[in-house]
Protein backbone atom coordinates (compact mmCIF):
# COMPACT_ATOMS: atom_id res chain seq x y z
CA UNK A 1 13.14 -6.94 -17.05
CA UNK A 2 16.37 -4.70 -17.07
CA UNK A 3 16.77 -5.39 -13.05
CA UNK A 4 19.68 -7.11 -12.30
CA UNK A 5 19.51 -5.82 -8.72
CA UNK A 6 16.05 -5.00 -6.07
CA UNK A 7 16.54 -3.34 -3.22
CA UNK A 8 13.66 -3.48 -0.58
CA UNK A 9 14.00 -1.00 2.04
CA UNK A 10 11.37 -2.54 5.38
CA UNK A 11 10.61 -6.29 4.57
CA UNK A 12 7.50 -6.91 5.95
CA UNK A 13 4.23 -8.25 4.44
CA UNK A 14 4.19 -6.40 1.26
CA UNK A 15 7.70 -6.04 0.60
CA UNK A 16 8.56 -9.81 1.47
CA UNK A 17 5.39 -10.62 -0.62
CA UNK A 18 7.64 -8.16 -3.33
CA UNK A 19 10.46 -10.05 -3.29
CA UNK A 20 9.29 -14.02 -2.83
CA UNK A 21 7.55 -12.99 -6.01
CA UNK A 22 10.44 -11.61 -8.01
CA UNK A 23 12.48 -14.88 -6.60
CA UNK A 24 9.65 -17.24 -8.29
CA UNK A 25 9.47 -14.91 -11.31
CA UNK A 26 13.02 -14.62 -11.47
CA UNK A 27 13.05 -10.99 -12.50
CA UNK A 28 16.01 -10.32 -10.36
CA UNK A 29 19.54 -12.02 -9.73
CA UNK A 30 20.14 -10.09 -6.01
CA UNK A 31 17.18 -9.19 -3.68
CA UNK A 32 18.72 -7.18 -0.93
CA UNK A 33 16.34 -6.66 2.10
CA UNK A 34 17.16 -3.38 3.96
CA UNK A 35 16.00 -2.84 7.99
CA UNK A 36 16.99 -2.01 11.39
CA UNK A 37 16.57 -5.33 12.93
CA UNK A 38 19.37 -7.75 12.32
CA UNK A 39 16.91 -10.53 13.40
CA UNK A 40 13.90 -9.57 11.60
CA UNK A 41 16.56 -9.07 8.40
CA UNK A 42 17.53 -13.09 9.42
CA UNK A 43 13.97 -14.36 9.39
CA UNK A 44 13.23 -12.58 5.85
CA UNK A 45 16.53 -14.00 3.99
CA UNK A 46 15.19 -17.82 5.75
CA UNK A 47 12.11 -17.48 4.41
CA UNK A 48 13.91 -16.64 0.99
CA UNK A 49 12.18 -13.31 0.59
CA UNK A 50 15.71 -11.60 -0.45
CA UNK A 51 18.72 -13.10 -1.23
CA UNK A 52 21.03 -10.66 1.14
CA UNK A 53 20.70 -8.56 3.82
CA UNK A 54 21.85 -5.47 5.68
CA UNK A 55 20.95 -2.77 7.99
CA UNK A 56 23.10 0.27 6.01
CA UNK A 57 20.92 1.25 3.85
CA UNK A 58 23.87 2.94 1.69
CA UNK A 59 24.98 0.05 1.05
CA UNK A 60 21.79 -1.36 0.43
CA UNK A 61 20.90 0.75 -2.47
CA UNK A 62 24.20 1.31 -4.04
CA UNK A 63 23.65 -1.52 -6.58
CA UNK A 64 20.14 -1.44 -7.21
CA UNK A 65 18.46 -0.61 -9.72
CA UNK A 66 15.07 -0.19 -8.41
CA UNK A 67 14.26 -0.01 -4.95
CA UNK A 68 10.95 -0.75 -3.56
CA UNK A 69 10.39 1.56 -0.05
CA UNK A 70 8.08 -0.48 2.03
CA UNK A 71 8.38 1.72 5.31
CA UNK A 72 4.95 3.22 6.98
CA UNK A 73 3.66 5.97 4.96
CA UNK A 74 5.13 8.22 7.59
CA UNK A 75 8.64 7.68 6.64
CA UNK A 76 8.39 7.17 2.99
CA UNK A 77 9.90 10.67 1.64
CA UNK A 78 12.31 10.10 4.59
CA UNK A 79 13.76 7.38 3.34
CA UNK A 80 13.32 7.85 -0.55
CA UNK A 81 15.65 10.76 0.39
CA UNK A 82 18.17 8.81 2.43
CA UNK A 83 18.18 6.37 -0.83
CA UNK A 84 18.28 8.48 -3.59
CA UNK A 85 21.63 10.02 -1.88
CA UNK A 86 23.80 6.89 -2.82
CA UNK A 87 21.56 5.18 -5.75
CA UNK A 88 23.10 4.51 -8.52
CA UNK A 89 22.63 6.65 -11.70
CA UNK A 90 19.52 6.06 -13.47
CA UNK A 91 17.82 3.94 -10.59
CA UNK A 92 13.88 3.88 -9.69
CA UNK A 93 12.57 4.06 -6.19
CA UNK A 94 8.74 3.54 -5.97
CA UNK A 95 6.99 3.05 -2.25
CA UNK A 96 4.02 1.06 -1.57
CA UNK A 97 2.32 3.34 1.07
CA UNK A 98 -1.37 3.58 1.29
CA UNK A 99 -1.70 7.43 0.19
CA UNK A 100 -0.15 9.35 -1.86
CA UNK A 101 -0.60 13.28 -2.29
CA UNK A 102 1.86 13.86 0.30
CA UNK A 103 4.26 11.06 -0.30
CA UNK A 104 4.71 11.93 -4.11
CA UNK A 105 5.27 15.50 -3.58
CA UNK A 106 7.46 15.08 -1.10
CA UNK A 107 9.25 12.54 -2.64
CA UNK A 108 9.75 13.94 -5.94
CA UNK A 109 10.90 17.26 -4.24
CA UNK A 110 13.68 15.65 -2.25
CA UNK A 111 14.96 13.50 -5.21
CA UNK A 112 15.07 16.36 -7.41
CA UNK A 113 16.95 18.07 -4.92
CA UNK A 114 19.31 15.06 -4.58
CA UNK A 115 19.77 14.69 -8.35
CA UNK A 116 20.72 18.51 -8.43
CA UNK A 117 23.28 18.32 -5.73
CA UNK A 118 24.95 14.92 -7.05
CA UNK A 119 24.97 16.40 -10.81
CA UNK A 120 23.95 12.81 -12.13
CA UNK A 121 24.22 12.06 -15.72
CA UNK A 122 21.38 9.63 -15.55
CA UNK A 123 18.93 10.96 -12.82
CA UNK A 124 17.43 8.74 -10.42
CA UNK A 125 13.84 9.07 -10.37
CA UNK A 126 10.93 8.02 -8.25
CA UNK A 127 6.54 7.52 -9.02
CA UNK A 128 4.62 6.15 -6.81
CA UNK A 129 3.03 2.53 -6.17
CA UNK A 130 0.25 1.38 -3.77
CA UNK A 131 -0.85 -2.58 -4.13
CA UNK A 132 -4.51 -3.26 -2.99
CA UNK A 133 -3.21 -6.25 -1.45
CA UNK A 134 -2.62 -5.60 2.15
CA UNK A 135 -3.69 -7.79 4.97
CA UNK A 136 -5.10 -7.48 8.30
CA UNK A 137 -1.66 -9.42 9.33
CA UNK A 138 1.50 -7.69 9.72
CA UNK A 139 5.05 -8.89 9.17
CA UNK A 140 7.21 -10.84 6.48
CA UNK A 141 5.91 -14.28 7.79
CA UNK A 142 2.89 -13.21 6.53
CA UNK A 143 4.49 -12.61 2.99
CA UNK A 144 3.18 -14.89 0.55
CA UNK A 145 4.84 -14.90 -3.31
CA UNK A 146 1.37 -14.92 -4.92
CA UNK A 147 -0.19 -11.86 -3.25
CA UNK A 148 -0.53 -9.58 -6.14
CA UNK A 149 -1.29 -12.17 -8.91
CA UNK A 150 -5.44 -10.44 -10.13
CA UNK A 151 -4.97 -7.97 -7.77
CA UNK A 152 -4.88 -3.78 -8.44
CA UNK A 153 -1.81 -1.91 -8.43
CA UNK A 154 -2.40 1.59 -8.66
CA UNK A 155 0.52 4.02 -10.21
CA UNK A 156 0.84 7.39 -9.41
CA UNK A 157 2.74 9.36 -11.68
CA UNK A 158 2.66 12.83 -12.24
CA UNK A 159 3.83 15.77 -14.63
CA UNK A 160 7.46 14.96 -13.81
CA UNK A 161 7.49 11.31 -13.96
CA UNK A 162 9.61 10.80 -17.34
CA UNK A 163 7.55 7.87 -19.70
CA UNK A 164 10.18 5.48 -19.63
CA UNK A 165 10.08 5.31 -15.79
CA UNK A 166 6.24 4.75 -15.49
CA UNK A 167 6.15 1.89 -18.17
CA UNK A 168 9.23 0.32 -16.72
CA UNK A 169 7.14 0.29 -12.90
CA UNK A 170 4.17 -0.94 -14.97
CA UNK A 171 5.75 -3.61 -16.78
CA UNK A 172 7.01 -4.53 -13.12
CA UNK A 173 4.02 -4.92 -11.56
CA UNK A 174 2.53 -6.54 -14.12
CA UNK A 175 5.23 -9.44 -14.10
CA UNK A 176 4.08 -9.99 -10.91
CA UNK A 177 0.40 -10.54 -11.75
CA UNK A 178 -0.97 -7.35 -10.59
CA UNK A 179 -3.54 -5.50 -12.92
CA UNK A 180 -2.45 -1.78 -13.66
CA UNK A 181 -4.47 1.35 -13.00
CA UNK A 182 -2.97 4.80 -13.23
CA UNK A 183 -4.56 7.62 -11.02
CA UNK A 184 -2.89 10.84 -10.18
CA UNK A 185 -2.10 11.14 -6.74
CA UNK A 186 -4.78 13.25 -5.53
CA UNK A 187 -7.40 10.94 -7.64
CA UNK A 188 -5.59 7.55 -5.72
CA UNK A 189 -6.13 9.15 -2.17
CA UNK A 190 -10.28 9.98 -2.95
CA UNK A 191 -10.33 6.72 -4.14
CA UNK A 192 -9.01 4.99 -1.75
CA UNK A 193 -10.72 6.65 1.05
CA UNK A 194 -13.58 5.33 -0.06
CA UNK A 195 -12.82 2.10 -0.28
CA UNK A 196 -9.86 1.05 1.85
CA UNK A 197 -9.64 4.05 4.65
CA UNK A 198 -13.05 4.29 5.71
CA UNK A 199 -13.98 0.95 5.49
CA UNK A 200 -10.88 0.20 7.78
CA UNK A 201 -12.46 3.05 10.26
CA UNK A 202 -15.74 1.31 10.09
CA UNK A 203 -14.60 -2.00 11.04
CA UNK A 204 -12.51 -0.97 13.51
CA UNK A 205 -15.72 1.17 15.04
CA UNK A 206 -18.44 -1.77 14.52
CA UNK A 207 -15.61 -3.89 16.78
CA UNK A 208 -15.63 -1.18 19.22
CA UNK A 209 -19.24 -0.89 19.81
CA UNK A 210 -19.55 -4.65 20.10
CA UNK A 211 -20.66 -5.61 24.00
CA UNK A 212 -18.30 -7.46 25.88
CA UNK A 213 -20.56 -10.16 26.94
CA UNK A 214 -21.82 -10.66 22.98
CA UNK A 215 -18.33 -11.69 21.79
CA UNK A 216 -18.57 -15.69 22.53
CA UNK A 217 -21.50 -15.39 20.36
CA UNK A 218 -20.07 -13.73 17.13
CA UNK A 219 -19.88 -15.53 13.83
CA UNK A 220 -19.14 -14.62 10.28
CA UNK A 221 -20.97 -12.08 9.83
CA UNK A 222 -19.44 -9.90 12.19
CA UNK A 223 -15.83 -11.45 12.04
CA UNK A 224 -15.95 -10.79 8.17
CA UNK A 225 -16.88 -7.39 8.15
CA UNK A 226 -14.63 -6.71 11.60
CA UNK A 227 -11.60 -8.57 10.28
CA UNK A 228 -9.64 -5.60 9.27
CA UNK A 229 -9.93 -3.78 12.41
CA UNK A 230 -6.90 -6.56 13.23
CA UNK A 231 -4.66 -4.18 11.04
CA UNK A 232 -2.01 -2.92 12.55
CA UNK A 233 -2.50 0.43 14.74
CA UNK A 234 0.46 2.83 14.06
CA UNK A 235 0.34 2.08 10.39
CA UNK A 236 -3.54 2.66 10.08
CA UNK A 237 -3.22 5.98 12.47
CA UNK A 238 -0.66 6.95 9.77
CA UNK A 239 -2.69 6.39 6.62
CA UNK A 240 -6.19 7.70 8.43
CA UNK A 241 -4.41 11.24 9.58
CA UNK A 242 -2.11 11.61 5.94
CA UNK A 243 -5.27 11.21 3.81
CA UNK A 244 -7.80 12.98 6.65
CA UNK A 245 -9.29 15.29 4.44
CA UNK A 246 -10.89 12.43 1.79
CA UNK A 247 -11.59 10.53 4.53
CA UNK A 248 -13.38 12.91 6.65
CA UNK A 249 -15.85 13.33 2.87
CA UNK A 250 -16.32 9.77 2.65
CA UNK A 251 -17.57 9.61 6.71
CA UNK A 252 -19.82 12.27 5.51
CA UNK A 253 -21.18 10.49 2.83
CA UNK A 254 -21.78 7.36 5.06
CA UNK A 255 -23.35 9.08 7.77
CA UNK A 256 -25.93 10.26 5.09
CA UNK A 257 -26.67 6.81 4.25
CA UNK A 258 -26.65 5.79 7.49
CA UNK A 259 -29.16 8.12 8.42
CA UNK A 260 -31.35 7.04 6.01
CA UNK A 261 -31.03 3.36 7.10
CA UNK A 262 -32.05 4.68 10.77
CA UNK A 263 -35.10 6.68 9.21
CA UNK A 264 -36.58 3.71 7.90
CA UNK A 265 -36.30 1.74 10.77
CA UNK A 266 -37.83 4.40 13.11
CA UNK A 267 -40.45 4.95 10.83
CA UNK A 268 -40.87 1.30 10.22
CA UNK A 269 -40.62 1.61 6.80
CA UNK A 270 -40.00 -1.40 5.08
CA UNK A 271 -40.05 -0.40 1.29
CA UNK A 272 -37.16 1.81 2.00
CA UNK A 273 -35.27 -0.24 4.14
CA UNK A 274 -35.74 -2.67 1.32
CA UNK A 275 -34.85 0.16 -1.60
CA UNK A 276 -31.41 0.68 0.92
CA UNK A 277 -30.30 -3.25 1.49
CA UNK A 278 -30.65 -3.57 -2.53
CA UNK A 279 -28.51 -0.43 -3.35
CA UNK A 280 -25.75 -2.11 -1.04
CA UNK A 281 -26.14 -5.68 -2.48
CA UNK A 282 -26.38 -4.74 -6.07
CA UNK A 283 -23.18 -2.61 -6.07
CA UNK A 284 -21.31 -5.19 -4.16
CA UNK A 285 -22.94 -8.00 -6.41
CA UNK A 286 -21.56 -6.13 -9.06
CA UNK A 287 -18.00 -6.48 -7.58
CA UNK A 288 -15.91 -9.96 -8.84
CA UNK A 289 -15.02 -11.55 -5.24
């Protein structure tokens, strides 16, 4: 790998996940891990996530050559800005947020604008990144250095993501045991409303409808499909309202189903309750676990 330097800007789960992995992997000789809290920045370098710290993200950056923004989706271009203005020539910033229309546009807008102003030889570029790999639990103690290894990373690139840049994210992610699909960023946010966003809205809604007085008798069934509704509240009123529009389709097409499943019962219909349970269980059957 031709990084000598990583620069993770917000260590928590998926970014300490990032950089316990490049540790083991050794595909870096300096992981700098980049926050505002000097003792949340302590915990990640004793858990050997990164191999420095600081909170100037200047600094940070200046000696990276890729930098990995793991900051809520709302502050992604934000800070993809703030670190393009002192990366080095020729660096890569990718972010891990959860959508991406938004977040590439924005961000490949306010590097271009940085790489105009600072007249680079070597521009530094940015495409996007989003692991399906998250975790109802928040936080770098969380982070675990095999939490990509079989698991999806999706790339976003677009018209102005130069070829050399994408492969050298791929190859990245790859070395860290992810598998690779590539989706334009409008393609990634349908997709994943489907099957990350809603199901996230859905959980957190069954959990919410549950009667007080029924909770000492749950058991898996309802913890399992209720577990992500643990996830963390400003990030996941972030990702809902940034990808509303795909999400608000994907409620529509549920409540269609789900309107069939409550015909059948009020008709007492069992063939098509039955013809409804084995849609859902052959196409999640059909799904590796």
């Amino acid at each position: 790998m031709p990084f000598k330097t990583i620069a993770i800007v917000g260590v928590g789960l998926i970014g300490g996940s990032v950089g316990l992995a490049v540790r083991q992997r050794k595909l870096a000789k300096r992981i700098i891990g980049i926050g505002r809290k000097p003792a949340t920045l302590r915990k990640t370098k004793a858990l050997g996530a990164v191999t420095e710290t600081t909170t100037d993200l200047a600094k940070g950056v200046a000696d990276a050559d890729l930098i990995i923004i793991g900051t809520p989706v709302d502050w992604v271009v934000e800070f993809t800005s703030k670190a393009a203005e002192h990366a080095k020539p020729g660096a890569i910033i990718t972010d891990v947020g959860s959508t991406k229309a938004k977040i590439v546009a924005g961000c490949e807008r306010a590097v271009a604008e940085v790489n105009k102003s600072r007249e680079l030889r070597k521009p530094v570029a940015f495409v996007g990144s989003h692991p399906m790999a998250g975790s109802e639990k928040a936080g770098v103690e969380f982070a675990v250095a095999d939490l990509f290894v079989k698991r999806t990373v999706i790339v976003t690139p677009s018209a102005a993501t130069p070829p050399a840049v994408l492969r050298t994210i791929r190859m990245f992610w790859k070395k860290l045991g992810a598998k690779l699909v590539s989706l334009s960023p409008a393609e990634h946010d349908e997709a994943v409303a489907a099957i990350s966003h809603l199901p996230h809205l859905l959980a957190s809604a069954l959990a919410a409808n549950t009667p007080a007085e029924s909770l000492p008798l749950v058991a898996g069934g309802w913890l399992d499909t209720t577990r992500i509704a643990a996830g963390n509240i400003d990030l996941w009123e972030q990702i809902l309202l940034a990808n509303r529009v795909h999400t608000l389709q994907a409620l529509a097409r549920f409540e269609k189903v789900l309107s069939a499943f409550r015909t059948a019962l009020e008709q007492n219909d069992p063939q098509r309750l039955r013809e409804l349970l084995q849609a859902g269980k052959q196409l999640r059957d059909s799904v590796a676990s």
